[in-house]
Protein backbone atom coordinates (compact mmCIF):
# COMPACT_ATOMS: atom_id res chain seq x y z
CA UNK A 1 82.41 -2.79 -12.42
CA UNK A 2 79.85 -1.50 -15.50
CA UNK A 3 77.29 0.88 -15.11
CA UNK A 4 75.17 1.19 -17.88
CA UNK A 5 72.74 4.65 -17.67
CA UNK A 6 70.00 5.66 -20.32
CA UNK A 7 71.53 3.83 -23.04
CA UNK A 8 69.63 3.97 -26.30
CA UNK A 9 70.52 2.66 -29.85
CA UNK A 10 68.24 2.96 -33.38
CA UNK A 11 69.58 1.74 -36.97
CA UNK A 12 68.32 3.31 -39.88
CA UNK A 13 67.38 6.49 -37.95
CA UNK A 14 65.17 8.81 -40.91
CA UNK A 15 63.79 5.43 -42.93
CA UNK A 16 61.03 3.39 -42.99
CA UNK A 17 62.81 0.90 -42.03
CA UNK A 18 63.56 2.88 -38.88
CA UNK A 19 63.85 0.70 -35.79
CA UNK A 20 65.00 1.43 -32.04
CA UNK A 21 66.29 -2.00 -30.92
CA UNK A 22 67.74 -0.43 -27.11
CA UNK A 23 65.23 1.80 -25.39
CA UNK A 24 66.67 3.52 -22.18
CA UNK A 25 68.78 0.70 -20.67
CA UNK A 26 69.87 0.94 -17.00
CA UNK A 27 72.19 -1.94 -15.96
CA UNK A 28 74.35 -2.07 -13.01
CA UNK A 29 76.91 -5.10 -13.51
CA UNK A 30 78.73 -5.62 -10.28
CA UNK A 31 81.89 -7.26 -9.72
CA UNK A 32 82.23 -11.18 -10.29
CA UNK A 33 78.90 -11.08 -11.46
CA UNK A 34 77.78 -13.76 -13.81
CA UNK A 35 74.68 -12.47 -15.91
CA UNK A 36 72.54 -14.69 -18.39
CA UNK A 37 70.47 -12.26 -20.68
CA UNK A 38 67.70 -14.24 -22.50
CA UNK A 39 64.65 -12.49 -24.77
CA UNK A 40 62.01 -12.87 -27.24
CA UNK A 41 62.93 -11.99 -30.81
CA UNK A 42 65.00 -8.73 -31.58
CA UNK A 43 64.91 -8.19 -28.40
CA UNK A 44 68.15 -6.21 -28.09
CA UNK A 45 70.38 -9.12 -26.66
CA UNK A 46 73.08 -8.83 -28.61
CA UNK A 47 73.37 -5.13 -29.86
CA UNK A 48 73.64 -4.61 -25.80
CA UNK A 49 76.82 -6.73 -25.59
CA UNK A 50 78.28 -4.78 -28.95
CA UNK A 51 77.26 -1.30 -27.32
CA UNK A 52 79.80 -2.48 -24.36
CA UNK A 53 82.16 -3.73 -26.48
CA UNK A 54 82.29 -0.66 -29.01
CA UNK A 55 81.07 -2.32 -32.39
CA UNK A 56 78.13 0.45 -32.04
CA UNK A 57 78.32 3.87 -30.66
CA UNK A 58 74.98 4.44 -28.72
CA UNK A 59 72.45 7.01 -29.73
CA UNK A 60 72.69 8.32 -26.32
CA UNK A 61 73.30 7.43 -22.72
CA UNK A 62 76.27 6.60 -21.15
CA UNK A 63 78.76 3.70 -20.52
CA UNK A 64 81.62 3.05 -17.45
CA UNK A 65 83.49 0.86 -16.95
CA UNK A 66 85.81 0.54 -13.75
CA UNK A 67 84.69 4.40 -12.96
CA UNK A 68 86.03 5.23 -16.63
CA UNK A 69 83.84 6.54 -19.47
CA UNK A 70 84.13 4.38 -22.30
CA UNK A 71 80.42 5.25 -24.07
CA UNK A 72 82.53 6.44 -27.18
CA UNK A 73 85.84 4.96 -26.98
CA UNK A 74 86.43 2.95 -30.03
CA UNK A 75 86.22 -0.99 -30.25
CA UNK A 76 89.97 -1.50 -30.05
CA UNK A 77 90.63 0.58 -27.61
CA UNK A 78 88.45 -1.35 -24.83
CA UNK A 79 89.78 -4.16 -26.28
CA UNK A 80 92.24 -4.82 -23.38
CA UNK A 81 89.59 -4.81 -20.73
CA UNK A 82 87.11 -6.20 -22.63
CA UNK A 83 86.91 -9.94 -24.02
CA UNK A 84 84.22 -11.08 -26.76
CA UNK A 85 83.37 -14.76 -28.17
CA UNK A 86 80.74 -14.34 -31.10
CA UNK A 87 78.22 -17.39 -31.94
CA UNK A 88 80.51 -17.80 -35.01
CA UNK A 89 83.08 -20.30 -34.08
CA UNK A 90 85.28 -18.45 -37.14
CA UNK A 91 85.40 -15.12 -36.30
CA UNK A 92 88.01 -14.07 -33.13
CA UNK A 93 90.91 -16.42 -34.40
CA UNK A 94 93.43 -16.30 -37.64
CA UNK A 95 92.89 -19.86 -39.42
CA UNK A 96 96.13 -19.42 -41.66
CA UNK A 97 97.88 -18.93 -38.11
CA UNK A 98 99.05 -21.68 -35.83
CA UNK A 99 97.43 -22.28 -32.16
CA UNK A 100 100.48 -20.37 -30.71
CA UNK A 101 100.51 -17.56 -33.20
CA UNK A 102 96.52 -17.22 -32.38
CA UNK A 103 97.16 -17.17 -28.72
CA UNK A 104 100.56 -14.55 -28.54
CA UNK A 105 97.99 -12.26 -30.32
CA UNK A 106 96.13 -12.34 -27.22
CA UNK A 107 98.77 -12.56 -25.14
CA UNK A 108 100.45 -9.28 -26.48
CA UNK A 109 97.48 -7.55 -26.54
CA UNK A 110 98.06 -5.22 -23.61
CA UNK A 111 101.69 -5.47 -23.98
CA UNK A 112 103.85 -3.10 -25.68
CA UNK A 113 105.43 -4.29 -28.81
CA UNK A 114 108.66 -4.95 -30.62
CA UNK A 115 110.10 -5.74 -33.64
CA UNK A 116 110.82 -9.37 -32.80
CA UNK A 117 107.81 -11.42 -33.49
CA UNK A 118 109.66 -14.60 -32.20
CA UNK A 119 107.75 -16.49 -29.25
CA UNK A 120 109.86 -17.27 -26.30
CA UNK A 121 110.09 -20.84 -24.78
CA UNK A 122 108.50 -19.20 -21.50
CA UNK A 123 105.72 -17.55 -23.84
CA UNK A 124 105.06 -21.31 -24.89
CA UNK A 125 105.21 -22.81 -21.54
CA UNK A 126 102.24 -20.02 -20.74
CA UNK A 127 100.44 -21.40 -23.76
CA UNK A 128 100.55 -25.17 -23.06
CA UNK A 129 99.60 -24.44 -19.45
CA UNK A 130 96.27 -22.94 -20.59
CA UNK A 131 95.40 -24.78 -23.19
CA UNK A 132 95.38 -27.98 -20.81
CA UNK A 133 92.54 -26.19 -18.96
CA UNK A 134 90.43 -26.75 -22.11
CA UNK A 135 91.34 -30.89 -21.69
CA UNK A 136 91.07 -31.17 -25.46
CA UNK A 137 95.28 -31.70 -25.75
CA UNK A 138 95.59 -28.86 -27.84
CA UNK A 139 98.83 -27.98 -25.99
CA UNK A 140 100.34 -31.09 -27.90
CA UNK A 141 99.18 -29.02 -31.34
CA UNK A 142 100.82 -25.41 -30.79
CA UNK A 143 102.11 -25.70 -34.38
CA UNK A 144 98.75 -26.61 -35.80
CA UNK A 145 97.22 -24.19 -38.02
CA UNK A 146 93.73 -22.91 -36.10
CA UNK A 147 91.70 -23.72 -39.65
CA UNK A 148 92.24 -27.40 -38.84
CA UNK A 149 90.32 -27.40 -35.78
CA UNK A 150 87.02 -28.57 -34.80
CA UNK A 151 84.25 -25.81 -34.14
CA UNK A 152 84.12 -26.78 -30.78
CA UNK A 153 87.95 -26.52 -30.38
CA UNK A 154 88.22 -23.54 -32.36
CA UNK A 155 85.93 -21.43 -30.39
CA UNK A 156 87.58 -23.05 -27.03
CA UNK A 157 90.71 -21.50 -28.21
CA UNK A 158 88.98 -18.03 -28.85
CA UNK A 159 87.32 -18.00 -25.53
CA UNK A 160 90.97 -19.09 -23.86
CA UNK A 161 92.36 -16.10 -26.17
CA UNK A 162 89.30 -13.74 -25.04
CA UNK A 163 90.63 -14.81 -21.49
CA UNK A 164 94.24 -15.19 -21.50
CA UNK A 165 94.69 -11.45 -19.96
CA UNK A 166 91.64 -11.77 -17.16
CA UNK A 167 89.59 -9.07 -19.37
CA UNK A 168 87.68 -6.67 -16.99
CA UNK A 169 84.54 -7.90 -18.41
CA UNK A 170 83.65 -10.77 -20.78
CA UNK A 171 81.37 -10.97 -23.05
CA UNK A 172 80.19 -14.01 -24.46
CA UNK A 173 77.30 -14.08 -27.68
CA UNK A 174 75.33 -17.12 -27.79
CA UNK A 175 78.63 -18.45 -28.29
CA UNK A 176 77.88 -22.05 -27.98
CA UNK A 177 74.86 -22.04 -30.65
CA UNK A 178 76.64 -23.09 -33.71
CA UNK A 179 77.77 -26.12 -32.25
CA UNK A 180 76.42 -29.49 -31.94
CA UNK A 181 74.74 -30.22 -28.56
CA UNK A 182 77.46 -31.93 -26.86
CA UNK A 183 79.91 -29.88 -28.09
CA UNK A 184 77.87 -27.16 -27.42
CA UNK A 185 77.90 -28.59 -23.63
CA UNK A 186 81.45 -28.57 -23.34
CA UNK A 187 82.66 -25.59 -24.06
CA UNK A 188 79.59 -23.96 -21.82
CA UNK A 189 80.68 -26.27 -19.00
CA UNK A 190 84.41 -24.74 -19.77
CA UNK A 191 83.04 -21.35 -19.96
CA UNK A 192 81.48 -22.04 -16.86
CA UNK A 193 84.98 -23.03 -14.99
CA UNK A 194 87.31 -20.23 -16.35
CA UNK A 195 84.77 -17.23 -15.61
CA UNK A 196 84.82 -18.95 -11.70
CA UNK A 197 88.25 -20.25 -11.55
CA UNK A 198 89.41 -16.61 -12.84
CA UNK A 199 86.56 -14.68 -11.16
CA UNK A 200 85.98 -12.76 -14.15
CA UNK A 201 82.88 -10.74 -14.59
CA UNK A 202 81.02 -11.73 -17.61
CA UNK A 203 77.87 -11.45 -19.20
CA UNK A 204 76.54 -14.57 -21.46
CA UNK A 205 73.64 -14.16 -24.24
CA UNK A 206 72.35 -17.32 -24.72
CA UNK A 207 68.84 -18.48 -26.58
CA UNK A 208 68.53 -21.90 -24.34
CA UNK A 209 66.20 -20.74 -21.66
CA UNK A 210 67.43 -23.68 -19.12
CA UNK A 211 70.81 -22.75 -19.88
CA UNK A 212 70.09 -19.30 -18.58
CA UNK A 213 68.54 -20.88 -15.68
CA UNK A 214 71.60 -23.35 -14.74
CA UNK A 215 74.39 -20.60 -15.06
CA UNK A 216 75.43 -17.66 -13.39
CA UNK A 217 74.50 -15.53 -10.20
CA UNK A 218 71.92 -13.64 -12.24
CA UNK A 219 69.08 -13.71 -14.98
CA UNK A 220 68.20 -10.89 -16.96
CA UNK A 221 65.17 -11.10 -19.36
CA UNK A 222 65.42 -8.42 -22.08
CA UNK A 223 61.87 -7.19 -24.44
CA UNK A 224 61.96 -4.85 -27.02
CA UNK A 225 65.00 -3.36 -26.20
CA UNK A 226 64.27 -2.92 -22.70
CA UNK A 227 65.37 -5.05 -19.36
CA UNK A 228 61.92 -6.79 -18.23
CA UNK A 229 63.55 -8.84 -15.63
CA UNK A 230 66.60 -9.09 -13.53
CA UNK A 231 66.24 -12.12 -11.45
CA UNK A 232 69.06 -13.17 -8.79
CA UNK A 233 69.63 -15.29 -5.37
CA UNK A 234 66.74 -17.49 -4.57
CA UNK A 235 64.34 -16.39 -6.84
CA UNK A 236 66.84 -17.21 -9.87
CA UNK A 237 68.08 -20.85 -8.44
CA UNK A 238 64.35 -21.84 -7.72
CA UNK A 239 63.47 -20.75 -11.09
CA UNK A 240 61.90 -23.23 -13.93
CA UNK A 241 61.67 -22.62 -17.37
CA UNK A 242 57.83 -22.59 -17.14
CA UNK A 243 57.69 -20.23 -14.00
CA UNK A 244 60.24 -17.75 -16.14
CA UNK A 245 57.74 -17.80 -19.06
CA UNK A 246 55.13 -16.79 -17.05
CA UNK A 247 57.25 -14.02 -14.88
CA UNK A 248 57.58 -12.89 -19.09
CA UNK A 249 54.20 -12.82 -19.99
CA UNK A 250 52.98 -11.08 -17.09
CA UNK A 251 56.05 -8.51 -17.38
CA UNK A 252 55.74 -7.63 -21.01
CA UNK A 253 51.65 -8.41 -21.60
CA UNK A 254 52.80 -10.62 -24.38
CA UNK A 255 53.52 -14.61 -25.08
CA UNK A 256 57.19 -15.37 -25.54
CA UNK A 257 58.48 -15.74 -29.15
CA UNK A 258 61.43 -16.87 -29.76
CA UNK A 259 61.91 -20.11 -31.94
CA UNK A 260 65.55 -20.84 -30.91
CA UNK A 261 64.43 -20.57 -27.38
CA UNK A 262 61.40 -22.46 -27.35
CA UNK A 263 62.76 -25.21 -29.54
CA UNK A 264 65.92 -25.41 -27.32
């Protein structure tokens, strides 16, 4: 499904504050594939999901997706085969726009488009239907401006919008770690259901190493911009978190620092 060759990315290329954050990334992502990525500090974690999604153009390298080249095709265009939740709960919706407004956005998104902005009874029928999934009874609320919302229902509703048209791959960036715990929980556990339920192929950043552990068909363990470990079957379900931080020491020669991580 993604195939990810030689990919490298530096920021402030020519300064002193010069600094190559992915280093000659190989990734093969296959289809249905549900990968964790977890790393120390700077690591490259999340620059790798905006490389796939387009926010960043790569230094060099190469990106396809679904046998199509996509290393410089611009953010909006892969937006119809590619879905993104952030770790910002805020970012992803419109809060002056009601729940329904938010989700035809989505909706529409691979559609082609007319002049009538009106949504259609059947359009709303769509919307309540998914919504239940989230069990929050937001498809009571389609009228409700998305500002009003919880953090934990607001960034349910942008992973149902990041959804709504089975994306080819979805990305999701530590996207429960501005929430509180058990909200936190919830809309993993959710995340968890619609990426099976819709065999979607997604790959989930995430700074709580047990969380990494618990979800998905695969681990990957990223160091200074560089994949350390890619962990799957057996060896991932019999993993702990102590037996992980030791398959990272002795892969990188280093302890593991990452405060979020360690204190998660």
């Amino acid at each position: 499904m993604l195939e990810i060759k030689n990919l490298n990315k530096s920021f402030n290329v020519g300064t002193v504050n010069e600094k190559h954050v992915i280093n000659d990334i190989s990734l093969t992502v296959n289809d249905g594939d549900f990968i964790t990525i977890i790393g120390s500090n700077g690591a490259g974690k999340s620059t790798l999901l905006n490389l796939i999604a387009g926010t960043y153009m790569p230094d060099s390298g190469k990106i396809v997706l679904d046998g199509k080249n996509i290393t410089f095709s611009s953010e909006i265009k892969r937006a119809k085969d590619i879905g993104h939740v952030f770790q910002d709960p805020m970012m992803g919706t419109a809060a002056d726009m009601w729940i329904e407004e938010n989700l035809a956005l989505a909706y529409r998104r691979t559609k082609k488009r007319s002049l009538s902005w009106g949504i259609s009874n059947k359009e709303r029928e769509i919307y309540k239907k998914e919504l239940s999934r989230l069990g929050l009874g937001l498809e009571n609320s389609l009228n409700k401006k998305i500002g009003l919302l919880s953090g934990g229902q607001r960034q349910a509703v942008t992973l149902l919008m990041a959804t709504l048209q089975k994306p080819k791959v979805l990305l999701l960036d530590e996207h429960t770690a501005a929430l509180d715990p058990k909200t936190a929980a919830a809309v993993l556990t959710l995340s968890d259901q619609i990426i099976r339920e819709d065999n979607l192929t997604a790959m989930m950043v995430t700074h709580n190493m047990q969380n990494a552990i618990d979800y998905g068909n695969r681990l990957i363990m990223m160091h200074a911009g560089r994949i350390i470990l890619d962990l799957s079957g057996e060896e991932k379900k019999n993993l702990t978190v102590e037996m992980l931080l030791r398959q990272f020491e002795k892969a990188s020669g280093e302890e593991f620092v990452n405060d979020r991580a360690l204190l998660s």
